[in-house]
C-alpha atoms as a PDB file:
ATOM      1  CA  UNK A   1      26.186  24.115  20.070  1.00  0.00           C
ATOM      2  CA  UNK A   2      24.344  26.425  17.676  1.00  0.00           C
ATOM      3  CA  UNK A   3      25.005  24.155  14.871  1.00  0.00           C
ATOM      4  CA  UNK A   4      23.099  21.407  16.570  1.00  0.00           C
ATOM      5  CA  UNK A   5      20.411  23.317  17.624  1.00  0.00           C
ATOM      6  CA  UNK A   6      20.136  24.609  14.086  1.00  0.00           C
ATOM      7  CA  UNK A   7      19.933  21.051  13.044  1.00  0.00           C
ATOM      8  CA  UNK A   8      17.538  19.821  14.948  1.00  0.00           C
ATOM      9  CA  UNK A   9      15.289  22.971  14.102  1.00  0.00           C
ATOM     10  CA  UNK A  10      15.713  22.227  10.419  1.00  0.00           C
ATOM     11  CA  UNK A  11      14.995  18.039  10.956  1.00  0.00           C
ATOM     12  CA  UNK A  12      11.700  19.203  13.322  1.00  0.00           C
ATOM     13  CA  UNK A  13      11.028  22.190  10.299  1.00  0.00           C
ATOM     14  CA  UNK A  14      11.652  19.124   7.179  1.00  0.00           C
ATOM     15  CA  UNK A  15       8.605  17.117   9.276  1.00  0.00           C
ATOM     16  CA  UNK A  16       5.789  19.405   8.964  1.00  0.00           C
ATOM     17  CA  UNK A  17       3.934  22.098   6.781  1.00  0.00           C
ATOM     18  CA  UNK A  18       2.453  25.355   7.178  1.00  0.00           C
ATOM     19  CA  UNK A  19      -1.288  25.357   6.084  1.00  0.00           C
ATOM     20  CA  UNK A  20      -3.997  28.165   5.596  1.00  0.00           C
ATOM     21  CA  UNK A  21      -7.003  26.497   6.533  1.00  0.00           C
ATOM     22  CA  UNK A  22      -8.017  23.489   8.890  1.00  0.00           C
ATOM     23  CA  UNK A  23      -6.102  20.309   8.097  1.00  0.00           C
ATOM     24  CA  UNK A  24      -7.691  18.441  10.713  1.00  0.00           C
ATOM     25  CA  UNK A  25     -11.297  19.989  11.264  1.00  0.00           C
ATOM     26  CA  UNK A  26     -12.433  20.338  14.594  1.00  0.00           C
ATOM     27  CA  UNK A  27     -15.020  17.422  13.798  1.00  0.00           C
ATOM     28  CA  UNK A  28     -12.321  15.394  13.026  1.00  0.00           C
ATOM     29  CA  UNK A  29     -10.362  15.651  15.900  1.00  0.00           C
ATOM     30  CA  UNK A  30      -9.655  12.893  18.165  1.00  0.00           C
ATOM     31  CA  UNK A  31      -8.049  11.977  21.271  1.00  0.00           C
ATOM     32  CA  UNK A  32      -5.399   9.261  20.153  1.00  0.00           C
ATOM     33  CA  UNK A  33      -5.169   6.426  22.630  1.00  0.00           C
ATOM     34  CA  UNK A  34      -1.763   5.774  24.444  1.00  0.00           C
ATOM     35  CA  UNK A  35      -0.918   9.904  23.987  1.00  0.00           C
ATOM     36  CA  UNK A  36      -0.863  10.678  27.472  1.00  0.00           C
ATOM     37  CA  UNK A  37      -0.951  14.458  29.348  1.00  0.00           C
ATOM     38  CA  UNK A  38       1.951  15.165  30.626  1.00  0.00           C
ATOM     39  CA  UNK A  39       5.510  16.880  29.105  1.00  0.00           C
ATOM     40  CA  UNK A  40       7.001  16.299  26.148  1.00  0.00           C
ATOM     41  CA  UNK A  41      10.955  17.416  24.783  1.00  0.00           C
ATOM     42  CA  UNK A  42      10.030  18.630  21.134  1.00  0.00           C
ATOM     43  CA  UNK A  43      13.238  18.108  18.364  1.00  0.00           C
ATOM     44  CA  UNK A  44      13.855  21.430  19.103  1.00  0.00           C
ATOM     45  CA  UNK A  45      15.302  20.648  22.948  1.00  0.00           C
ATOM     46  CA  UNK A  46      11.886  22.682  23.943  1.00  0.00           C
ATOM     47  CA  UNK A  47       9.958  21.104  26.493  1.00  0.00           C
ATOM     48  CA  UNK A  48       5.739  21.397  26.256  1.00  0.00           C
ATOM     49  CA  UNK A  49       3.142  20.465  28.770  1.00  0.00           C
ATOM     50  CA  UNK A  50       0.541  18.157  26.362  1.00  0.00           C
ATOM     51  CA  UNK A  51      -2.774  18.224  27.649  1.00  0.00           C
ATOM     52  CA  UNK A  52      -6.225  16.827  26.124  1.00  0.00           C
ATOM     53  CA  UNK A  53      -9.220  19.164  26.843  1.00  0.00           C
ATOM     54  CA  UNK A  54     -12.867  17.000  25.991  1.00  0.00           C
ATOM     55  CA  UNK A  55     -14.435  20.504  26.124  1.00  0.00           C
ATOM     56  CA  UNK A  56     -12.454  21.819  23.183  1.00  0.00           C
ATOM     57  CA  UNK A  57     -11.802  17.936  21.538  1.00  0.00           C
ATOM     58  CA  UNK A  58      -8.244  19.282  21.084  1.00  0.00           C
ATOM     59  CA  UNK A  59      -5.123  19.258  22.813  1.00  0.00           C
ATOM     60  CA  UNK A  60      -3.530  22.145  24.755  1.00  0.00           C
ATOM     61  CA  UNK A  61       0.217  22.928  24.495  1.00  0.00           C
ATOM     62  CA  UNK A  62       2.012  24.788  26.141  1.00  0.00           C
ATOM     63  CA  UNK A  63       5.876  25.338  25.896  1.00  0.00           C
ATOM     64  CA  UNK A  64       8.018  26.262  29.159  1.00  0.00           C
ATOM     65  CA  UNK A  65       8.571  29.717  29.866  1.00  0.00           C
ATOM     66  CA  UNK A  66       5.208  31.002  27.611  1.00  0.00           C
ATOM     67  CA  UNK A  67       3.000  33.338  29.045  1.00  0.00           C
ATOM     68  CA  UNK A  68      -0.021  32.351  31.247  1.00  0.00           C
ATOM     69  CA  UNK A  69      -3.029  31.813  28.927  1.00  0.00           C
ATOM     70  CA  UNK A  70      -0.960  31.775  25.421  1.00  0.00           C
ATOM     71  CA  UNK A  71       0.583  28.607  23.953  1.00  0.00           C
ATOM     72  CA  UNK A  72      -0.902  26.476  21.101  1.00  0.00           C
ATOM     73  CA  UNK A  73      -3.468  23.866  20.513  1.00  0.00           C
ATOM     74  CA  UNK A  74      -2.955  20.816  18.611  1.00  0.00           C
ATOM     75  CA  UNK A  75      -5.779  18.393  16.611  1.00  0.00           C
ATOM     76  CA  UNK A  76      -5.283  15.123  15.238  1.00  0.00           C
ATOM     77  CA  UNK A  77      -7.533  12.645  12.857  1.00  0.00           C
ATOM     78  CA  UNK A  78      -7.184   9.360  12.038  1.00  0.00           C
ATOM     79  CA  UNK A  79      -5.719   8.744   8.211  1.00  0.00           C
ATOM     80  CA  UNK A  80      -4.264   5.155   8.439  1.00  0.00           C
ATOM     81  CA  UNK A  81      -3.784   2.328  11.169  1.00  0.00           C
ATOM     82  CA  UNK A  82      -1.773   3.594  13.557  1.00  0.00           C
ATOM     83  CA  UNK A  83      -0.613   7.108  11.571  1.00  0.00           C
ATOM     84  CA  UNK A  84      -2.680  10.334  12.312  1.00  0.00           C
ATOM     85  CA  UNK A  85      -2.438  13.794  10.809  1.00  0.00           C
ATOM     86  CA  UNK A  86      -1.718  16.449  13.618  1.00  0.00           C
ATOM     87  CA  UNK A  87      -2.356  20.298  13.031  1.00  0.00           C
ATOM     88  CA  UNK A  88      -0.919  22.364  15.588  1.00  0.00           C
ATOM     89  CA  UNK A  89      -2.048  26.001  15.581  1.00  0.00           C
ATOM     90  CA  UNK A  90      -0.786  28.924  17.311  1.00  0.00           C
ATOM     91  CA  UNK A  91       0.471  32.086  15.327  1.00  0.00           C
ATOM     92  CA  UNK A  92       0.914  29.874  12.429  1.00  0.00           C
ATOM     93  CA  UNK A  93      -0.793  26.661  11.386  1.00  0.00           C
ATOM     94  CA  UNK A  94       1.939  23.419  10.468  1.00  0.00           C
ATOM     95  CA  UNK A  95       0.244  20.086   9.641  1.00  0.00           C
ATOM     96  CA  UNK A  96       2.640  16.830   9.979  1.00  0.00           C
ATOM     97  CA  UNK A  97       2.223  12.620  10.163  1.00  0.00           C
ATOM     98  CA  UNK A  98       2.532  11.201  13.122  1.00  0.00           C
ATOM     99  CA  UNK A  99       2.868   8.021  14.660  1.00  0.00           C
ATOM    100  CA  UNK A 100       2.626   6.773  18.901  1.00  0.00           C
ATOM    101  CA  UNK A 101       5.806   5.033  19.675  1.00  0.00           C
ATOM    102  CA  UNK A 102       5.361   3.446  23.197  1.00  0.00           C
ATOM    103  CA  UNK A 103       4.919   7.502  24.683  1.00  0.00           C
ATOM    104  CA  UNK A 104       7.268   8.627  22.516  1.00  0.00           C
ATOM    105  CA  UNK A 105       5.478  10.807  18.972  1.00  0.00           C
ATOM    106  CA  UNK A 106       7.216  10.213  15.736  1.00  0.00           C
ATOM    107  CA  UNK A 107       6.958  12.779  13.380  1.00  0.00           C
ATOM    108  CA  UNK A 108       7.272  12.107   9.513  1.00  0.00           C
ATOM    109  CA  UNK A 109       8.355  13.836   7.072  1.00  0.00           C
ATOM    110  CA  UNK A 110       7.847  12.576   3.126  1.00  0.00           C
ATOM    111  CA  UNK A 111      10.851  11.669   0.902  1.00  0.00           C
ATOM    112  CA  UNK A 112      11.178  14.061  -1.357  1.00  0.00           C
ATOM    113  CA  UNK A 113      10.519  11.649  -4.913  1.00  0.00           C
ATOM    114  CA  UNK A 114       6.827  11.120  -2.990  1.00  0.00           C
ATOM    115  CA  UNK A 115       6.488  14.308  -1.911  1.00  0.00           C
ATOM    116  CA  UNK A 116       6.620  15.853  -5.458  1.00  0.00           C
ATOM    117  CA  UNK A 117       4.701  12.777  -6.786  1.00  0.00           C
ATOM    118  CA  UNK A 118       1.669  13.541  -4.233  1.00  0.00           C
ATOM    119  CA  UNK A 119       1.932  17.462  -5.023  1.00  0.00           C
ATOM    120  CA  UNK A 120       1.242  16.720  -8.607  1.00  0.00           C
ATOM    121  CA  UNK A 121      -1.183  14.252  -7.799  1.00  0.00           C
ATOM    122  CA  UNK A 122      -3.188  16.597  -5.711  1.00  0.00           C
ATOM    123  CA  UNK A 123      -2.669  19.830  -7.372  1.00  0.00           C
ATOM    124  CA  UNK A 124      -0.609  21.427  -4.269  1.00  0.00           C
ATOM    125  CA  UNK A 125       2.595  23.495  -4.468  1.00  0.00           C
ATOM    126  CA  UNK A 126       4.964  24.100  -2.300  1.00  0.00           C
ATOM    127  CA  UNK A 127       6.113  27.636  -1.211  1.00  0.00           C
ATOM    128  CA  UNK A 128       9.888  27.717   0.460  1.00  0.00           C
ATOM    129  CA  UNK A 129      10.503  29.058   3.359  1.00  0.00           C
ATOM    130  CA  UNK A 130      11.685  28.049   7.018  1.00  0.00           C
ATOM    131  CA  UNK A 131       8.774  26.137   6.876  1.00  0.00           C
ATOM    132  CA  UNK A 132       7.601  25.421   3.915  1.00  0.00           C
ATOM    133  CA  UNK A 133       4.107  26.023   2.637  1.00  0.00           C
ATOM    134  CA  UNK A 134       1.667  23.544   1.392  1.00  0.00           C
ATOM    135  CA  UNK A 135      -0.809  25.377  -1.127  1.00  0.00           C
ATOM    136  CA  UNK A 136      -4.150  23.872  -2.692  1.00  0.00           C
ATOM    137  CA  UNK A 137      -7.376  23.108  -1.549  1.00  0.00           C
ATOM    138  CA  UNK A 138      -8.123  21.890   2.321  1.00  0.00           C
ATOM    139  CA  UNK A 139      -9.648  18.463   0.636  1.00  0.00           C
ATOM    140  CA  UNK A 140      -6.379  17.982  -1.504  1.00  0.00           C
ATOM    141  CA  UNK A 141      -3.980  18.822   1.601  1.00  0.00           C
ATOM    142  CA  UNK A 142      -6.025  16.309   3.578  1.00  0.00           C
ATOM    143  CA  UNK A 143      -5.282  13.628   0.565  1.00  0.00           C
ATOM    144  CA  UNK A 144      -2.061  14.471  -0.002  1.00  0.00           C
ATOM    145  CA  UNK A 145      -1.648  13.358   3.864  1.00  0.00           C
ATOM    146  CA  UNK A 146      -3.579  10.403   3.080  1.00  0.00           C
ATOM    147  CA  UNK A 147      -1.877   8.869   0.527  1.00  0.00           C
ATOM    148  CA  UNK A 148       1.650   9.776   1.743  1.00  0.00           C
ATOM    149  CA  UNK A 149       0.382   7.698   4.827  1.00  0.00           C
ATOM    150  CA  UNK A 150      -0.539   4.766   2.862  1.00  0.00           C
ATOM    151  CA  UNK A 151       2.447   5.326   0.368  1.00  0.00           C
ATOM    152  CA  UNK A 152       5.129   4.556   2.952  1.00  0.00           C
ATOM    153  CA  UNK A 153       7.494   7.174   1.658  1.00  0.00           C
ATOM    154  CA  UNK A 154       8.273   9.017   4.845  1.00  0.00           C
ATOM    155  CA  UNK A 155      10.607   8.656   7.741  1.00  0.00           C
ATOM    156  CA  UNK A 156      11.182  10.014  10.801  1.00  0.00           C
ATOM    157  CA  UNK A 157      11.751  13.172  10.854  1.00  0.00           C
ATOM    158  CA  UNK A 158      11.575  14.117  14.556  1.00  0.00           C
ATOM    159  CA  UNK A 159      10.265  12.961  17.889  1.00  0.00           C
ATOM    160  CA  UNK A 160       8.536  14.362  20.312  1.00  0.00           C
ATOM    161  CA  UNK A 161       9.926  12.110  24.064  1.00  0.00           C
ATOM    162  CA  UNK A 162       7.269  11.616  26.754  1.00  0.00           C
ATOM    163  CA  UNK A 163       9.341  12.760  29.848  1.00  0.00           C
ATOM    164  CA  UNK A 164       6.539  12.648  32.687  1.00  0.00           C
END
């Protein structure tokens, strides 16, 4: 049992970066039709209450079992038809590709021949670790997103089911 949940950490961990700045600006942020409010079953087997707040323009999350008033907040921005970047923020920021599958979210993560084409393209590195680090500037993070959207070399690397 440990060995899957280990797994499934590492597939939902291979799907998304940690950033140092604001991926998705707050006047970016959208609310992306067809997400709805309601709970969610990350990769991970964790289960999250989604919720959009119009005061903040962002969307509240908070996992099962968290304290009252501390959980995370999510934004997301429009980079292609149909494929948005999402920056969730909590103790840490991760950025990751998403896509709306009937409720369900995909999550994408890059191949790794386009991923090291795009961080040369865009002057990024990468720093390893459990989740690995995307370095550069906030404009060339945002276009490394881009064009690995419009590049088509991802694949799903995670999905987040609508349960209720």
């Amino acid at each position: 049992m440990r060995r899957v949940f280990a797994l499934l950490t590492l597939l939902v961990l291979s799907a998304c970066y940690q950033v140092d700045g604001e991926a998705v600006p707050m006047s970016s942020s959208i609310r992306v039709d067809g997400v709805k409010d309601g709970r969610y079953r990350r990769p991970d087997g964790v289960e999250v209450a989604v919720r959009w707040n119009e005061a903040e323009k962002l969307y509240d999350v908070i996992a099962d079992g968290a304290e009252k008033g501390r959980g995370g907040t999510a934004r997301a921005a429009r980079i292609a038809p149909g494929i948005f970047l999402v920056q969730y923020m909590d103790a840490t920021r991760v950025a990751v590709l998403a896509k709306l599958d009937h409720n369900d979210l995909i999550l994408f993560a890059p191949t790794k021949a386009t991923e090291q084409q795009l961080l040369g393209a865009h002057g990024l590195s990468l720093r390893p670790g459990p989740i690995n680090s995307l370095l550069g500037s906030m404009g060339g993070i945002r276009n490394f997103f881009k064009d690995l959207a419009a590049s088509g070399g991802f694949a799903e690397g995670g999905r987040m089911v609508y349960l209720n």
